[in-house]
Protein backbone atom coordinates (compact mmCIF):
# COMPACT_ATOMS: atom_id res chain seq x y z
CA UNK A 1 25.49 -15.94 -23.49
CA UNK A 2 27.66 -17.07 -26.49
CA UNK A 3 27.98 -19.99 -28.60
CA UNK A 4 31.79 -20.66 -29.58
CA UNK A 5 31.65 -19.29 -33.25
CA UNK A 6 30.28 -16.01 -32.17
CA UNK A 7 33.13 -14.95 -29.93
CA UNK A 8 34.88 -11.72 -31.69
CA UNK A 9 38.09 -11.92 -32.38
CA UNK A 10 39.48 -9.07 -30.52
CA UNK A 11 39.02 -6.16 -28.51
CA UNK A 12 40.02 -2.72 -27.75
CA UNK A 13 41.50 -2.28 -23.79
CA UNK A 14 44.90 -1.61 -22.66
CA UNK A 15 47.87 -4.44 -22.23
CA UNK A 16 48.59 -6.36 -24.91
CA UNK A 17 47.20 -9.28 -27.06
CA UNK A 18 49.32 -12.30 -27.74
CA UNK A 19 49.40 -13.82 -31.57
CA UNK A 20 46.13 -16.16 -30.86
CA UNK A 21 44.25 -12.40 -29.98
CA UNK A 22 43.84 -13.37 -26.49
CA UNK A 23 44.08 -10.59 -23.52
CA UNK A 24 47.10 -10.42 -21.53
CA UNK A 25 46.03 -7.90 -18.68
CA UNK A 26 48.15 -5.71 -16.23
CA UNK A 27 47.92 -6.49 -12.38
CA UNK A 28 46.05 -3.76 -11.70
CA UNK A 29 43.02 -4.59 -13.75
CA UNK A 30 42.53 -7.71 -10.78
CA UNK A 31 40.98 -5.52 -8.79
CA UNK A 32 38.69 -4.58 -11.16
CA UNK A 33 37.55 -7.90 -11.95
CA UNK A 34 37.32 -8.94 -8.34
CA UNK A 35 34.97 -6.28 -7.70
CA UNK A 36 32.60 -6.88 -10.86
CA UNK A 37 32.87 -10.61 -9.51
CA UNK A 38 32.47 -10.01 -5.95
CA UNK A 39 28.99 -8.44 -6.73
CA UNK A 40 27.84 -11.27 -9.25
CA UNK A 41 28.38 -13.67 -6.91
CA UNK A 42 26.94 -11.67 -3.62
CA UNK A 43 23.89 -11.68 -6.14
CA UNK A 44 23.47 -15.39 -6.52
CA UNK A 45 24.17 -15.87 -2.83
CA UNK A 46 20.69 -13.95 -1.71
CA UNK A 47 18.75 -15.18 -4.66
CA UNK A 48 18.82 -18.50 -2.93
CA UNK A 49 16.31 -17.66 -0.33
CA UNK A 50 13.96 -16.92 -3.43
CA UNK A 51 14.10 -20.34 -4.78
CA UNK A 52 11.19 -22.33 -3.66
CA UNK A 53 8.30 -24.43 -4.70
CA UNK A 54 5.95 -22.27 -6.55
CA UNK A 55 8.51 -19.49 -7.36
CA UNK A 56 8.33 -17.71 -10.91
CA UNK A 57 11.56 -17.69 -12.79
CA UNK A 58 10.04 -14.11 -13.82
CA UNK A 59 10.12 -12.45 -9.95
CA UNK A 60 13.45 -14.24 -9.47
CA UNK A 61 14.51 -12.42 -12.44
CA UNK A 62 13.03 -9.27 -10.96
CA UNK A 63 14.64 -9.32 -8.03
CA UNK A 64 18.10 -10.23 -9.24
CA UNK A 65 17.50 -6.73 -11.80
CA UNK A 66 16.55 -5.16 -8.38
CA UNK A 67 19.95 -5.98 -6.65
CA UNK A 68 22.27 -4.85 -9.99
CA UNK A 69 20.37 -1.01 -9.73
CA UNK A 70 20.59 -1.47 -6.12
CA UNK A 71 24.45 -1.83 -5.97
CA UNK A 72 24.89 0.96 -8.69
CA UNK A 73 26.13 -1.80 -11.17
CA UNK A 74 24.51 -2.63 -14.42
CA UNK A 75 23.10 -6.02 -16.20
CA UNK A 76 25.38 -6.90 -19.26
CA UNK A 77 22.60 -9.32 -20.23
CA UNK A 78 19.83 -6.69 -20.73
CA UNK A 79 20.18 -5.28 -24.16
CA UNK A 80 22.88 -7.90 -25.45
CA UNK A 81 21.42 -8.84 -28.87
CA UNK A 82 18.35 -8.07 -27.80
CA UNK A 83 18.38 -9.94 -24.69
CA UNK A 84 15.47 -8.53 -22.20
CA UNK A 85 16.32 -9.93 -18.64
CA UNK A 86 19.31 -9.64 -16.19
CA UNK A 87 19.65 -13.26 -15.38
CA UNK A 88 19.38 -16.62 -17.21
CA UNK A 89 17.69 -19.30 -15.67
CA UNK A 90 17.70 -23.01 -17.21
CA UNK A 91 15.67 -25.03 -15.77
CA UNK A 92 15.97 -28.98 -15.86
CA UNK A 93 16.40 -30.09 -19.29
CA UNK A 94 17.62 -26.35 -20.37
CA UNK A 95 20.74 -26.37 -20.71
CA UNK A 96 21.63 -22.93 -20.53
CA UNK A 97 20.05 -19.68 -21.68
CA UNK A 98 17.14 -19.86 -20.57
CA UNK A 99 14.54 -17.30 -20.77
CA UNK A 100 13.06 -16.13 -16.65
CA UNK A 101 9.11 -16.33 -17.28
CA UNK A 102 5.58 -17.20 -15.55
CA UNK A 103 6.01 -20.60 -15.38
CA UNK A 104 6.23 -21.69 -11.84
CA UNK A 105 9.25 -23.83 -10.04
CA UNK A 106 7.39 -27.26 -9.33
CA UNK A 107 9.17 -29.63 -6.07
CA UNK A 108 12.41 -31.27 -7.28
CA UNK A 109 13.22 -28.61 -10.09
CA UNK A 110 16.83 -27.99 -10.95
CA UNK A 111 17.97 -24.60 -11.90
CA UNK A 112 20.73 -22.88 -13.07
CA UNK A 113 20.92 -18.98 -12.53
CA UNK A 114 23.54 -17.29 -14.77
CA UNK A 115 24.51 -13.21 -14.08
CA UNK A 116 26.81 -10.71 -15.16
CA UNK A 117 27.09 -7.42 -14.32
CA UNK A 118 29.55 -4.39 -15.66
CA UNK A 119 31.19 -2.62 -11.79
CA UNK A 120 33.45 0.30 -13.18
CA UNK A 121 33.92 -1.49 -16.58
CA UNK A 122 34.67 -4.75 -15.75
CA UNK A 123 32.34 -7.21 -16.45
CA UNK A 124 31.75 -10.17 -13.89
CA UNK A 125 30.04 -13.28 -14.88
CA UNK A 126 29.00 -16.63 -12.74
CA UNK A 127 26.24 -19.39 -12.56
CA UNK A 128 25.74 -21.78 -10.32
CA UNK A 129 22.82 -23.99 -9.12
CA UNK A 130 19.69 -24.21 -7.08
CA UNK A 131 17.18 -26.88 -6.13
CA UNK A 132 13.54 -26.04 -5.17
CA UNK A 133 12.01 -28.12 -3.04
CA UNK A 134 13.36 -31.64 -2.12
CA UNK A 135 15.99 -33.14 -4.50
CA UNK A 136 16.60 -37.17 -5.41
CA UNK A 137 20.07 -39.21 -5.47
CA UNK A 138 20.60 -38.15 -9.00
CA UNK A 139 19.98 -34.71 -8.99
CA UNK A 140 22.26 -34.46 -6.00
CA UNK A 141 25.11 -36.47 -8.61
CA UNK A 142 24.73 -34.57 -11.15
CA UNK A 143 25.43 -31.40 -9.31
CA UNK A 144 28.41 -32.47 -7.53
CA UNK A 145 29.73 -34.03 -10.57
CA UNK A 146 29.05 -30.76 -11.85
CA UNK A 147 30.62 -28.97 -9.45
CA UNK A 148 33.54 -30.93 -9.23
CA UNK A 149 34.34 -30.88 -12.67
CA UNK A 150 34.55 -27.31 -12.13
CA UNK A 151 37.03 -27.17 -10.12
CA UNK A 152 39.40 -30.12 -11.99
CA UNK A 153 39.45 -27.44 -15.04
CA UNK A 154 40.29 -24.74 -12.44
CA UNK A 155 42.91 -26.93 -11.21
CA UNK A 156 44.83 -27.26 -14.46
CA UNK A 157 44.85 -23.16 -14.59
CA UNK A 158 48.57 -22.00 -14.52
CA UNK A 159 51.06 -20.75 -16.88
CA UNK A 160 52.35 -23.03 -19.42
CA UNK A 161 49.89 -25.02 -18.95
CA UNK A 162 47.30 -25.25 -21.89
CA UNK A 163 43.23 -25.00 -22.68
CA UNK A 164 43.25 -28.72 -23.74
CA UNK A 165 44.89 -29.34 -20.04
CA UNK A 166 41.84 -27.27 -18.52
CA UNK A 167 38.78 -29.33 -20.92
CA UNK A 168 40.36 -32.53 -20.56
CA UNK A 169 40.49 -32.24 -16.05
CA UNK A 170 37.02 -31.85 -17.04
CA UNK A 171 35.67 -34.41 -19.79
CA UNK A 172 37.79 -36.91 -18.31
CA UNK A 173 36.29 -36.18 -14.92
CA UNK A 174 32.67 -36.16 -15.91
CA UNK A 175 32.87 -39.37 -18.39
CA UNK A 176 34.42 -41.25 -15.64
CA UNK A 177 31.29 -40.73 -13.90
CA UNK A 178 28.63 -41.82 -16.43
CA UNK A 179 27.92 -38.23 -17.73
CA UNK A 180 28.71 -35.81 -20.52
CA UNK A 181 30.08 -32.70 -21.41
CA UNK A 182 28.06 -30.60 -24.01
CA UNK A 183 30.08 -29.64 -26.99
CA UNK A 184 27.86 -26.46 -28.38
CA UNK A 185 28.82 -24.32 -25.64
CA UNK A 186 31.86 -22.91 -24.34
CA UNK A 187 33.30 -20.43 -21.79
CA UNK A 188 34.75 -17.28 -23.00
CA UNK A 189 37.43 -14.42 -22.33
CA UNK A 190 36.63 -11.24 -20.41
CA UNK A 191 37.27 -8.07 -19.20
CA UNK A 192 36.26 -4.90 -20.42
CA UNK A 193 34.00 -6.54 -22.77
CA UNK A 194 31.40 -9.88 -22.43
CA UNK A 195 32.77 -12.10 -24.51
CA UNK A 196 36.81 -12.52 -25.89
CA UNK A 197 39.01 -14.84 -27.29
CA UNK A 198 39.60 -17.40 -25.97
CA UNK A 199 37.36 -20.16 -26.54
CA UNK A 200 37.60 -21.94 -23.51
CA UNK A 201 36.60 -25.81 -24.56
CA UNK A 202 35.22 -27.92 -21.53
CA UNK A 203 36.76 -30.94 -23.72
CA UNK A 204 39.95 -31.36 -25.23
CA UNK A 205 43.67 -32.99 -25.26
CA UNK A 206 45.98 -32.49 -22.61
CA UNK A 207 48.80 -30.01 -23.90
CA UNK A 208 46.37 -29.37 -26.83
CA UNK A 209 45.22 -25.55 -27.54
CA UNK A 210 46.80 -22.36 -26.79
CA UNK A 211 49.16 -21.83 -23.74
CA UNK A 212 47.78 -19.68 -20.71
CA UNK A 213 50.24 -17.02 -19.39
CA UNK A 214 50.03 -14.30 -16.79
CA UNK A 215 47.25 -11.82 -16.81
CA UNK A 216 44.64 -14.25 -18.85
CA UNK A 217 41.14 -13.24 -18.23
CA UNK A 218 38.43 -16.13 -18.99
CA UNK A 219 35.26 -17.91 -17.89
CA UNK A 220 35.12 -21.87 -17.36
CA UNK A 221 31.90 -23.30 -17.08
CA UNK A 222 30.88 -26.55 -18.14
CA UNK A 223 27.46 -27.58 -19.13
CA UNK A 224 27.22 -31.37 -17.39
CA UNK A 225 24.29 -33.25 -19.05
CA UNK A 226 22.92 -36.89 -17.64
CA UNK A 227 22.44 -38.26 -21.09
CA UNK A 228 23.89 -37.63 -24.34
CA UNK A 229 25.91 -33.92 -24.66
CA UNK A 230 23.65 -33.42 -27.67
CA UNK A 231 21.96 -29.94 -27.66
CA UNK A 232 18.91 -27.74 -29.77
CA UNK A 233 18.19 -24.16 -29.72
CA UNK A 234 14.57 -23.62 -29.30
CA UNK A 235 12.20 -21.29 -31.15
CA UNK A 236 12.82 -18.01 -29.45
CA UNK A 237 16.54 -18.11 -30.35
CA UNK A 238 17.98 -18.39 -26.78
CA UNK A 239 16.75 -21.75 -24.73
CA UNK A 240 19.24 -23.96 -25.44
CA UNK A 241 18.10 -27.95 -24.56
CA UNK A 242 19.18 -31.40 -24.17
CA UNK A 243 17.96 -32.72 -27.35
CA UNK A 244 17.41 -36.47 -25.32
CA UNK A 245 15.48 -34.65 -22.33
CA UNK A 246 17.92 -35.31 -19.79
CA UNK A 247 18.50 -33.04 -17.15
CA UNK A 248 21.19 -30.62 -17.26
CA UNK A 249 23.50 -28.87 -15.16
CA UNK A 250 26.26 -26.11 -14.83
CA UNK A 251 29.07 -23.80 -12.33
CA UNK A 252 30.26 -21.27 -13.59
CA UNK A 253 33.23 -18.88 -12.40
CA UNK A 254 35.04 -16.27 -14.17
CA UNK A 255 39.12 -17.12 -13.26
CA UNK A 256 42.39 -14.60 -13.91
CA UNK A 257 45.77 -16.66 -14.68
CA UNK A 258 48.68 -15.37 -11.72
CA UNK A 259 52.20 -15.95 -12.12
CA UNK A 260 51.62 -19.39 -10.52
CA UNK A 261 48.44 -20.25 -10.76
CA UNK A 262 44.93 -18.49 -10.77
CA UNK A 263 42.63 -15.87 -8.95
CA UNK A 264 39.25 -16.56 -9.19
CA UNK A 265 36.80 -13.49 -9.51
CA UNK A 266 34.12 -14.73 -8.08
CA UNK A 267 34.20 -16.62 -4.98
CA UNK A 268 31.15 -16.56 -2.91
CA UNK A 269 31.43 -15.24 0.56
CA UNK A 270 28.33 -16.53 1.92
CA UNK A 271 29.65 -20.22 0.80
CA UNK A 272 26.67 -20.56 -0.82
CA UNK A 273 28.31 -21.52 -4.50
CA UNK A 274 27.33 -25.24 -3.97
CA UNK A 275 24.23 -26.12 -2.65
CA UNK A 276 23.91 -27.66 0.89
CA UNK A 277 24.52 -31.06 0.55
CA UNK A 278 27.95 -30.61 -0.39
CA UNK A 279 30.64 -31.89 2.31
């Protein structure tokens, strides 16, 4: 839900912050986060059999707001600067943000469904894609490119490694395929609050940026477009577009740095995070 600039630059929750602001958590507060992340991405994994041909971003909406009160969780979308819905959901050229409404989902629509919901405090936030209806060569590329790219930032998350290692796995992965990353748009810290320092950059230098230790808390999800990474923000504020028209794509999981490695938050246990195609 944030653009880069608008990230505050700290927040107020036990552990301790290092000299950049950023988080460092205790091991305890894993749990926490693997709960709130558990349930975002249990939510995505039955929304799927609601994407179809003739499907209303609205009702998909609805229903997702009718699984958060359901599970005794709430939506950290509805509310957020005036944000009305409990889900995003960007449809082909939409890059992210996008607004659930009437309009209906025609055969060969791409779409992008982004939650995150507050379980006991902690805030868990994923995205991840859906195809209604039959899907072409390229949409199928520019998922798994997508996807993949993903997981080459995720790859690059341990200590002493950097940010720039984690946004160049991924730039260098997508340009090598003909694509591009979008700029305007970043992942984010988390914990006890939406959005924290760091700016996590889906671009970058290796061994450029701030060092990741221990107990990090953060979001990586990069925005894949099949044109130019060149974005607008549309009328109402939110709907964020490829300003060349080309379709658009993002994954989305929320990640905690371990003493060798990473945890990520929100794994999906119906192995439904990636559509079907995938090998």
């Amino acid at each position: 839900m944030e653009r880069a600039e608008d990230i505050p630059l700290n927040e107020q929750h036990r552990g301790r912050l290092t000299r950049d602001g950023i988080r460092i958590h205790e091991a305890a507060d894993f749990a926490g986060m693997h709960k709130a992340g558990a349930l975002a991405s249990k939510i995505l994994d039955e929304i799927a059999d609601h994407v179809f041909v003739g499907q209303t971003t609205g009702e998909l909406d609805r229903l997702i707001e009718a699984m958060v009160d359901e599970a005794g969780a709430k939506s950290a979308t509805i509310g957020y600067k005036g944000y009305k819905h409990a889900s995003c959901i960007s449809v082909n050229h939409v890059v992210c943000h996008g607004i659930p409404g009437d309009k209906k989902l025609k055969d060969g629509d791409i779409l992008n469904i982004d939650v995150t919901v507050i379980v006991d405090g902690w805030y868990g936030d994923t995205s991840r894609m859906y195809v209604a209806g039959r899907r072409s060569r390229k949409i199928e590329r520019l998922i798994q490119v997508t996807h993949d790219s993903l997981m080459k930032g995720i790859e690059a998350v341990k200590p002493g490694n950097t940010f720039g290692d984690i946004g160049h796995a991924i730039q260098s992965y997508v340009e090598g395929h003909r694509m591009s990353v979008v700029r305007d748009f970043c992942g984010h810290g988390l914990g006890r609050v939406f959005h924290a320092p760091p700016n996590v950059l889906h671009y970058g230098r290796a061994g450029a940026g701030f060092v990741l230790e221990e107990g990090m808390f953060f979001t990586i999800e990069p925005m894949v477009n099949l044109g130019r990474p060149e974005t607008k923000i549309l009328a109402d504020d939110w709907t964020a577009v490829t300003r060349d028209k080309s379709l658009s794509a993002q994954f989305e999981h929320s990640i905690g740095v371990t003493s060798d490695g990473y945890e990520i938050f929100t794994l999906s246990a119906g192995n439904r995070f990636h559509p079907t195609w995938t090998a």
